[in-house]
C-alpha atoms as a PDB file:
ATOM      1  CA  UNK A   1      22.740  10.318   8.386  1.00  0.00           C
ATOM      2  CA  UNK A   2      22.648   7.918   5.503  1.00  0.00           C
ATOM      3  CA  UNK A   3      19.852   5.229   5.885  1.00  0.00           C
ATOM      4  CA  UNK A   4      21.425   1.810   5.406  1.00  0.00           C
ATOM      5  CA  UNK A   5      18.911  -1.538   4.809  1.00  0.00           C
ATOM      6  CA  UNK A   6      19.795  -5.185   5.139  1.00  0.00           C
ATOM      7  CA  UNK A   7      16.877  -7.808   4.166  1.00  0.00           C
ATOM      8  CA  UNK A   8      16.665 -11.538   4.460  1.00  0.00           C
ATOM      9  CA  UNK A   9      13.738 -13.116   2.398  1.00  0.00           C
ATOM     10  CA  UNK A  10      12.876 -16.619   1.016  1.00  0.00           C
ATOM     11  CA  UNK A  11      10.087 -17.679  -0.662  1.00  0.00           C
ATOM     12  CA  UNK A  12       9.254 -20.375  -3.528  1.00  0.00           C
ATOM     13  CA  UNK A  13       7.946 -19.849  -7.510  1.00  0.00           C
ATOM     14  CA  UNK A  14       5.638 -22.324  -8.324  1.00  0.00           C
ATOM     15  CA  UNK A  15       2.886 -23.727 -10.906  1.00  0.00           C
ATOM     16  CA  UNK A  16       0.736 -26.776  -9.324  1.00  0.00           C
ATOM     17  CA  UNK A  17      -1.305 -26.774 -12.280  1.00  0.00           C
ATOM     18  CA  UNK A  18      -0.683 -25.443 -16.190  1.00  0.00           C
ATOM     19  CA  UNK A  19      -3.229 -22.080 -15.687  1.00  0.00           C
ATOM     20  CA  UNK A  20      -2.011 -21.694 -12.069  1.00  0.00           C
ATOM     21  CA  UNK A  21       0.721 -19.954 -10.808  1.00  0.00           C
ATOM     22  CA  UNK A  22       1.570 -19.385  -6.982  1.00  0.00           C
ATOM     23  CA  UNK A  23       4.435 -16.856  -5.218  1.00  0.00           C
ATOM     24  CA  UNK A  24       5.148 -16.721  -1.319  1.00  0.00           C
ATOM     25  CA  UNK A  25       7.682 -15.260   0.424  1.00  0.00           C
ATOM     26  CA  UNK A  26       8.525 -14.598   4.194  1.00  0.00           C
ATOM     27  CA  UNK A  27      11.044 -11.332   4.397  1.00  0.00           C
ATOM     28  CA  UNK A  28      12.746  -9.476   7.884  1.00  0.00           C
ATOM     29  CA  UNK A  29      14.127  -6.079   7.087  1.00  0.00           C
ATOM     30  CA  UNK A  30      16.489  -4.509   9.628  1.00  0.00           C
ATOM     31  CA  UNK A  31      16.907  -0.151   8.850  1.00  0.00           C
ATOM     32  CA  UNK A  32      19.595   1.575  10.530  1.00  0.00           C
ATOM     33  CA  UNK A  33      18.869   5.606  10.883  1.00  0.00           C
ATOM     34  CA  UNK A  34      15.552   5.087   9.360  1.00  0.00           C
ATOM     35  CA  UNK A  35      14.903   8.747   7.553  1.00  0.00           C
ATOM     36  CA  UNK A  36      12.023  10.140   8.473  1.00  0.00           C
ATOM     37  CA  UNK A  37      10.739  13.359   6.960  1.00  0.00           C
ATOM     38  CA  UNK A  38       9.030  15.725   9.478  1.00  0.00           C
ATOM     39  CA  UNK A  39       7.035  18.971   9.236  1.00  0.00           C
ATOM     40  CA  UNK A  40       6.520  22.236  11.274  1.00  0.00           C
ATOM     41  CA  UNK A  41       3.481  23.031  11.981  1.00  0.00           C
ATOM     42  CA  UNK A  42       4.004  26.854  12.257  1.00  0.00           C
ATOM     43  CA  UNK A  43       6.383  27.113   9.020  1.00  0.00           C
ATOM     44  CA  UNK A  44       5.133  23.938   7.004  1.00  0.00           C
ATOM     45  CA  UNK A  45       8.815  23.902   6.364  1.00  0.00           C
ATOM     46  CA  UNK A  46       9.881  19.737   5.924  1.00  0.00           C
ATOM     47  CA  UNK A  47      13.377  18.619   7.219  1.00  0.00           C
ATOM     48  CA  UNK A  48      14.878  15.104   7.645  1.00  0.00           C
ATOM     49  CA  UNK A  49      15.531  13.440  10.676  1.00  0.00           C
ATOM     50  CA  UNK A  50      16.568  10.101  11.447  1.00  0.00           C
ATOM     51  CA  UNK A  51      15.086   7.017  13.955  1.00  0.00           C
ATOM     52  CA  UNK A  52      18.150   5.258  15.193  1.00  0.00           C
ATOM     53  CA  UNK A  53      16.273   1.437  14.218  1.00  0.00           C
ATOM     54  CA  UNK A  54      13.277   0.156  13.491  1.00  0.00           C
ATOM     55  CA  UNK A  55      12.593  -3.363  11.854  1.00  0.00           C
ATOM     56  CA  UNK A  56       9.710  -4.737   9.091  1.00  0.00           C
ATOM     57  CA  UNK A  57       8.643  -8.199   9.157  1.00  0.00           C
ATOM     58  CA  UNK A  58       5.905 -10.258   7.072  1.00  0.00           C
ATOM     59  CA  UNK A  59       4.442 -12.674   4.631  1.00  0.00           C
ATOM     60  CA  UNK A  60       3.526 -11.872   1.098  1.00  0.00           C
ATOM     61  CA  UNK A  61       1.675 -13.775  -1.727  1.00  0.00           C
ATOM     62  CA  UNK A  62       0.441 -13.601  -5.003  1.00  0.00           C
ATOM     63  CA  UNK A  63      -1.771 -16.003  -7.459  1.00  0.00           C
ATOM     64  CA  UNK A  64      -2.210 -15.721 -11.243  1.00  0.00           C
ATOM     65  CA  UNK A  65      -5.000 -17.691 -12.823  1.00  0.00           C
ATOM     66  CA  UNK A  66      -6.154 -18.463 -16.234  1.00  0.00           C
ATOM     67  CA  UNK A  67      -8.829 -21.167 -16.075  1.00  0.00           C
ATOM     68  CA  UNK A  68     -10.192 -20.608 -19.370  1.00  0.00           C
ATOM     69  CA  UNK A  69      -9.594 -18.646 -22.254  1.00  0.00           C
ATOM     70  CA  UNK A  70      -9.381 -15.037 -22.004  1.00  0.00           C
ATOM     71  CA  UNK A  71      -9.730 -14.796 -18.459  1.00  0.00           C
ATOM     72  CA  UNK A  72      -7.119 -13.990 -16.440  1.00  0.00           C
ATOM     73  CA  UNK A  73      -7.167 -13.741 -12.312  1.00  0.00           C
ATOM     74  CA  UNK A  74      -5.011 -12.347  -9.856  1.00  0.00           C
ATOM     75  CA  UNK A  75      -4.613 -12.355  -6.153  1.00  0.00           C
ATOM     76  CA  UNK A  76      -2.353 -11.101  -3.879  1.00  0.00           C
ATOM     77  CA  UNK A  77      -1.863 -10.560  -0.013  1.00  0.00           C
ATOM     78  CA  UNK A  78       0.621  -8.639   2.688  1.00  0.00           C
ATOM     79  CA  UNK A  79       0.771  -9.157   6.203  1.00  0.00           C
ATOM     80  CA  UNK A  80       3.125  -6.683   7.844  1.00  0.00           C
ATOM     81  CA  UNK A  81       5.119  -6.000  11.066  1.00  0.00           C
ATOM     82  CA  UNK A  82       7.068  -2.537  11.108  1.00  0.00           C
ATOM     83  CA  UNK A  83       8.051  -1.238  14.775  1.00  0.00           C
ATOM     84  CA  UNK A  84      10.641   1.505  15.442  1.00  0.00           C
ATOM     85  CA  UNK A  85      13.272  -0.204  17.829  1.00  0.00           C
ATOM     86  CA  UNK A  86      14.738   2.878  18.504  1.00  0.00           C
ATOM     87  CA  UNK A  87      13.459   6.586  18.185  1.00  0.00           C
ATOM     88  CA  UNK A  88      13.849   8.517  21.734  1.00  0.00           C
ATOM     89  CA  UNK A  89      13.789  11.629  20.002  1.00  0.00           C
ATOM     90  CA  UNK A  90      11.072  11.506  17.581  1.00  0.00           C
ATOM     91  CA  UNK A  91       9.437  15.273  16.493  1.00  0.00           C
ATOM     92  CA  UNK A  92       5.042  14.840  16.418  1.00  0.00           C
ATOM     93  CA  UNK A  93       2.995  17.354  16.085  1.00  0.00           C
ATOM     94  CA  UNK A  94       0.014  17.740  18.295  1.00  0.00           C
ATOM     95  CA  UNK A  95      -3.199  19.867  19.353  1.00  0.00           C
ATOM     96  CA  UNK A  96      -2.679  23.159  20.971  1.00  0.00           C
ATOM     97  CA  UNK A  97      -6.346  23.443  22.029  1.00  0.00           C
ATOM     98  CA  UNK A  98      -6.826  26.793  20.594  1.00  0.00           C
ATOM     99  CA  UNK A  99      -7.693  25.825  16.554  1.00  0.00           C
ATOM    100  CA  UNK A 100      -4.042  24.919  15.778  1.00  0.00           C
ATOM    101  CA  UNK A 101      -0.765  22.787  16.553  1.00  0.00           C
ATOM    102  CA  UNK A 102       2.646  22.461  18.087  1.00  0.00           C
ATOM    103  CA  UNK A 103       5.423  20.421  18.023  1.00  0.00           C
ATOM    104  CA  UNK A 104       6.429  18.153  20.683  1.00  0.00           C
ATOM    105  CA  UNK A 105       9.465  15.323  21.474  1.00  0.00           C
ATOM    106  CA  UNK A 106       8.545  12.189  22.677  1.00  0.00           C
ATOM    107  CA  UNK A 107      10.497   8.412  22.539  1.00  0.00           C
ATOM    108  CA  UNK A 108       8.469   6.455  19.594  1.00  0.00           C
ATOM    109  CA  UNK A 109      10.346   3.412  20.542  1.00  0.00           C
ATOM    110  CA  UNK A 110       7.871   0.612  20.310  1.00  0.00           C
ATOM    111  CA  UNK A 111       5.483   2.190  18.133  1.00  0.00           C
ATOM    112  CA  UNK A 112       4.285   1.288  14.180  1.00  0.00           C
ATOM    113  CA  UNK A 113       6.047   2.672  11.634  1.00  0.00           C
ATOM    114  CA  UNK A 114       4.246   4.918   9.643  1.00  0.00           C
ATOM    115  CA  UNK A 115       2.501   4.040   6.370  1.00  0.00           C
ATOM    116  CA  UNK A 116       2.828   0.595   7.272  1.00  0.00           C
ATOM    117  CA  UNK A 117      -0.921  -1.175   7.100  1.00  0.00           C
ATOM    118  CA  UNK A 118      -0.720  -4.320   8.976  1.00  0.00           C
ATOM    119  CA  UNK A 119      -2.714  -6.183   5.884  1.00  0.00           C
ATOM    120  CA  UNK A 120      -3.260  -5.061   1.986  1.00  0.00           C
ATOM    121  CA  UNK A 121      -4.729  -7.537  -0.520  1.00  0.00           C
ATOM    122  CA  UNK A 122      -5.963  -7.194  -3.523  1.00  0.00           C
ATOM    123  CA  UNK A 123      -8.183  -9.737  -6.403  1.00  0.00           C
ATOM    124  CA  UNK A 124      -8.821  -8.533  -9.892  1.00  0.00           C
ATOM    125  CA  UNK A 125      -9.792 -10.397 -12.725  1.00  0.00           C
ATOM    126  CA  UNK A 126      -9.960  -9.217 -17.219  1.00  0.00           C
ATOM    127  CA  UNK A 127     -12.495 -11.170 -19.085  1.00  0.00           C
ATOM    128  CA  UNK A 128     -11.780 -10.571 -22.565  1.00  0.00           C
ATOM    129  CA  UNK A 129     -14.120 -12.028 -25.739  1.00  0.00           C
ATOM    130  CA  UNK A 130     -14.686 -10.910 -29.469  1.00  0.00           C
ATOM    131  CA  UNK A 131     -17.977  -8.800 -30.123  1.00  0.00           C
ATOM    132  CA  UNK A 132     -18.988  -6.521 -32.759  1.00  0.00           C
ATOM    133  CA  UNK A 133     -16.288  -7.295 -34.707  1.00  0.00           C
ATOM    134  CA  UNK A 134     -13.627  -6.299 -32.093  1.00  0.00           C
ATOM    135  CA  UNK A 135     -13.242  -7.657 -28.727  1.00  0.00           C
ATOM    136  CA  UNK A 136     -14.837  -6.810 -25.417  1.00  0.00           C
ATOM    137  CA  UNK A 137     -12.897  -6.472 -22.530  1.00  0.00           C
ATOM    138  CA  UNK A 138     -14.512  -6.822 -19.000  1.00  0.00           C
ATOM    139  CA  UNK A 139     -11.803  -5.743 -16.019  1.00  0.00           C
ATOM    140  CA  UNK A 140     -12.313  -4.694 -12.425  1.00  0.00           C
ATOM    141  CA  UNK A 141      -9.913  -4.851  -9.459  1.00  0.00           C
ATOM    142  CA  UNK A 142     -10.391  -4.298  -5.591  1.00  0.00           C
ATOM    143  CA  UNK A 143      -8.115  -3.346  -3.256  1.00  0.00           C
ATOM    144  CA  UNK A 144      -7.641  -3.560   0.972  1.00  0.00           C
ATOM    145  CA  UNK A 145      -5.630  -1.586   3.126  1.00  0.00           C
ATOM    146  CA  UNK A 146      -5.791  -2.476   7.008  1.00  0.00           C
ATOM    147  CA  UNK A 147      -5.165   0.061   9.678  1.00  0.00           C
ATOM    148  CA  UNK A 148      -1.745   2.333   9.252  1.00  0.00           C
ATOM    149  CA  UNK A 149      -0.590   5.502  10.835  1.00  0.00           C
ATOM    150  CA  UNK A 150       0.449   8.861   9.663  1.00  0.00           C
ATOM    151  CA  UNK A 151       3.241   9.849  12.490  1.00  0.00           C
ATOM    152  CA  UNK A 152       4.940   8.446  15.153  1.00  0.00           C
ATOM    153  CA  UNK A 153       3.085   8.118  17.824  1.00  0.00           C
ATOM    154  CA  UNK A 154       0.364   6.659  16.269  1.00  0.00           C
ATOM    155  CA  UNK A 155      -2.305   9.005  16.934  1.00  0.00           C
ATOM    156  CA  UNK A 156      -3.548  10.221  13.725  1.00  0.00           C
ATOM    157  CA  UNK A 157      -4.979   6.789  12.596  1.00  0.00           C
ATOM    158  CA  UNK A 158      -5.386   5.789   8.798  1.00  0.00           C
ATOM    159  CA  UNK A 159      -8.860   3.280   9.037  1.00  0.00           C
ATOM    160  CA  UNK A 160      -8.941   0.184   7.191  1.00  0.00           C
ATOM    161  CA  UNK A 161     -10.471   1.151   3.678  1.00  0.00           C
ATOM    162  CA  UNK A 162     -11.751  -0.946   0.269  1.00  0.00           C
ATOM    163  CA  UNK A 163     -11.468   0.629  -3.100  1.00  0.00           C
ATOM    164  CA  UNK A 164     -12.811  -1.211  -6.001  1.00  0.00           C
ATOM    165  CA  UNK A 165     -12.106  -0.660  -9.652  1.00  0.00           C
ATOM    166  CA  UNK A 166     -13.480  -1.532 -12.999  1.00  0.00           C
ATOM    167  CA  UNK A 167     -13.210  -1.087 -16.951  1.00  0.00           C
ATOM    168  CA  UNK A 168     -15.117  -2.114 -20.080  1.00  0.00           C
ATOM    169  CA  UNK A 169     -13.471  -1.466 -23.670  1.00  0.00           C
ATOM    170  CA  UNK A 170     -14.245  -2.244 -27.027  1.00  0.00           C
ATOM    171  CA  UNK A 171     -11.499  -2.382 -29.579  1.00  0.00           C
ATOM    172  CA  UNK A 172     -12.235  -1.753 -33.013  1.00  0.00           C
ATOM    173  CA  UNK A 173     -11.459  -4.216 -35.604  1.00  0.00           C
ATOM    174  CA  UNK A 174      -8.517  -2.314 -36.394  1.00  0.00           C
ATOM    175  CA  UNK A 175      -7.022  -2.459 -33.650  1.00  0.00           C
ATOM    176  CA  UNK A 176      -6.407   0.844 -33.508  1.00  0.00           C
ATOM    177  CA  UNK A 177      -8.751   2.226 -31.186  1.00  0.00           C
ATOM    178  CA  UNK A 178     -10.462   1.427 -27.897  1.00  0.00           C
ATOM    179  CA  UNK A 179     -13.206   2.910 -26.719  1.00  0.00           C
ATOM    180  CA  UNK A 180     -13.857   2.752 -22.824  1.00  0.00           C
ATOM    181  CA  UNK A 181     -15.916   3.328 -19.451  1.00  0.00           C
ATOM    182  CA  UNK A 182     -14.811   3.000 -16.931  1.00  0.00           C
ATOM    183  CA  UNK A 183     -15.610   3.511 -12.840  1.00  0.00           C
ATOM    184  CA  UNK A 184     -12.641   4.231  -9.934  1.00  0.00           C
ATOM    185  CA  UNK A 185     -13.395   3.754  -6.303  1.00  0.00           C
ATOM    186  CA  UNK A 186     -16.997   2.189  -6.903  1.00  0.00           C
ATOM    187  CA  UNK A 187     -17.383   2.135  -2.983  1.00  0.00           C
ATOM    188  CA  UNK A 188     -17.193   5.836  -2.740  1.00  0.00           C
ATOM    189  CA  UNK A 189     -14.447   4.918  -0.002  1.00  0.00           C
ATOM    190  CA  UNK A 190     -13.032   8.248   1.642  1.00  0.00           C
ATOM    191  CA  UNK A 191      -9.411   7.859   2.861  1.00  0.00           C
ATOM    192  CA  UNK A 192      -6.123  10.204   2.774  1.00  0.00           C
ATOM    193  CA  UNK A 193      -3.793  10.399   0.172  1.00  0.00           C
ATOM    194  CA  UNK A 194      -1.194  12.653   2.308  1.00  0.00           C
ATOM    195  CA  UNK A 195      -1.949  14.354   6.043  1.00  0.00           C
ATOM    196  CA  UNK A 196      -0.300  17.862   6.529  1.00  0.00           C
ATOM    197  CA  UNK A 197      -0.768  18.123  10.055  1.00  0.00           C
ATOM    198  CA  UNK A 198      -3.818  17.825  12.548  1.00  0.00           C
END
């Protein structure tokens, strides 16, 4: 069945001072026939099915900074409630016990949505000045993730990780060209990017 959304948010826009600007906003999102995509474990074969409700609730905010030339700074934070209301027959796969899995049906009502993390933030700053007869750029951005889950029961658990980002460029009088090194996920954080099954 089709999905369907409805979302009530307000928030406020504003600039206390001339280099600093602030966002907030407080949101409740209702789903209807959430669609969920599921995955055999036998045939890997991935099929749709649908949780009758489930609701997402949080807070949100974001700063921009500039207090003094070429340096700019930005902020940002999520908290996050997502729940499935409603999902008797939800499809998981689990542990057979003998090196592989199997599917099983239980009610997820009650449980986290998946991919959710309760919390994300994230603060990165550029620092940009002229050098060598171009200009020197300085970047470097981290980012949080809390705790999230990858089906829905919530047993394969995602762990809170940190990766942390960062850049410096010359560009050439020109214009033209930038030259760059640059470093991505300093921490040498492991986490997944997408879990089959387990």
């Amino acid at each position: 069945n089709p999905e369907t959304v409805t979302q009530y948010e307000v928030g406020l826009k504003d600039e206390p001072l001339p280099w600093l600007r602030a966002n907030l906003a407080a949101y409740f999102t209702d789903y209807k026939n959430v669609q969920v995509n599921v995955r055999d474990p036998v045939t890997l074969v991935s099929t749709l099915e649908n949780a009758a409700a489930a609701e997402i609730y949080g807070l949100e905010g974001e700063l921009f900074a500039t207090p003094m030339q070429g340096l700019n700074i930005r902020a940002g934070f999520s908290l996050l409630h997502g729940e499935y209301k409603e999902y008797k027959n939800a499809q998981i796969t689990v542990p057979t016990g003998l090196g592989g899995s199997g599917s099983a049906t239980i009610d997820a009502s009650g449980k986290t949505l998946i991919r959710t993390p309760d919390i994300t933030a994230n603060l990165g700053f550029d620092y940009t000045r002229d050098a060598l007869g171009g200009e020197v750029t300085w970047s470097a951005n981290a980012f949080y993730s809390g705790e999230s889950y990858w089906e829905a029961s919530n047993r394969v658990r995602e762990a809170p990780y940190t990766i942390v980002n960062s850049e410096i460029s010359w560009l050439d009088p020109s214009r033209r060209y930038r030259f760059a090194v640059w470093g991505e996920n300093l921490l040498d954080e492991a986490y997944s990017l997408f879990v089959l099954s387990s």
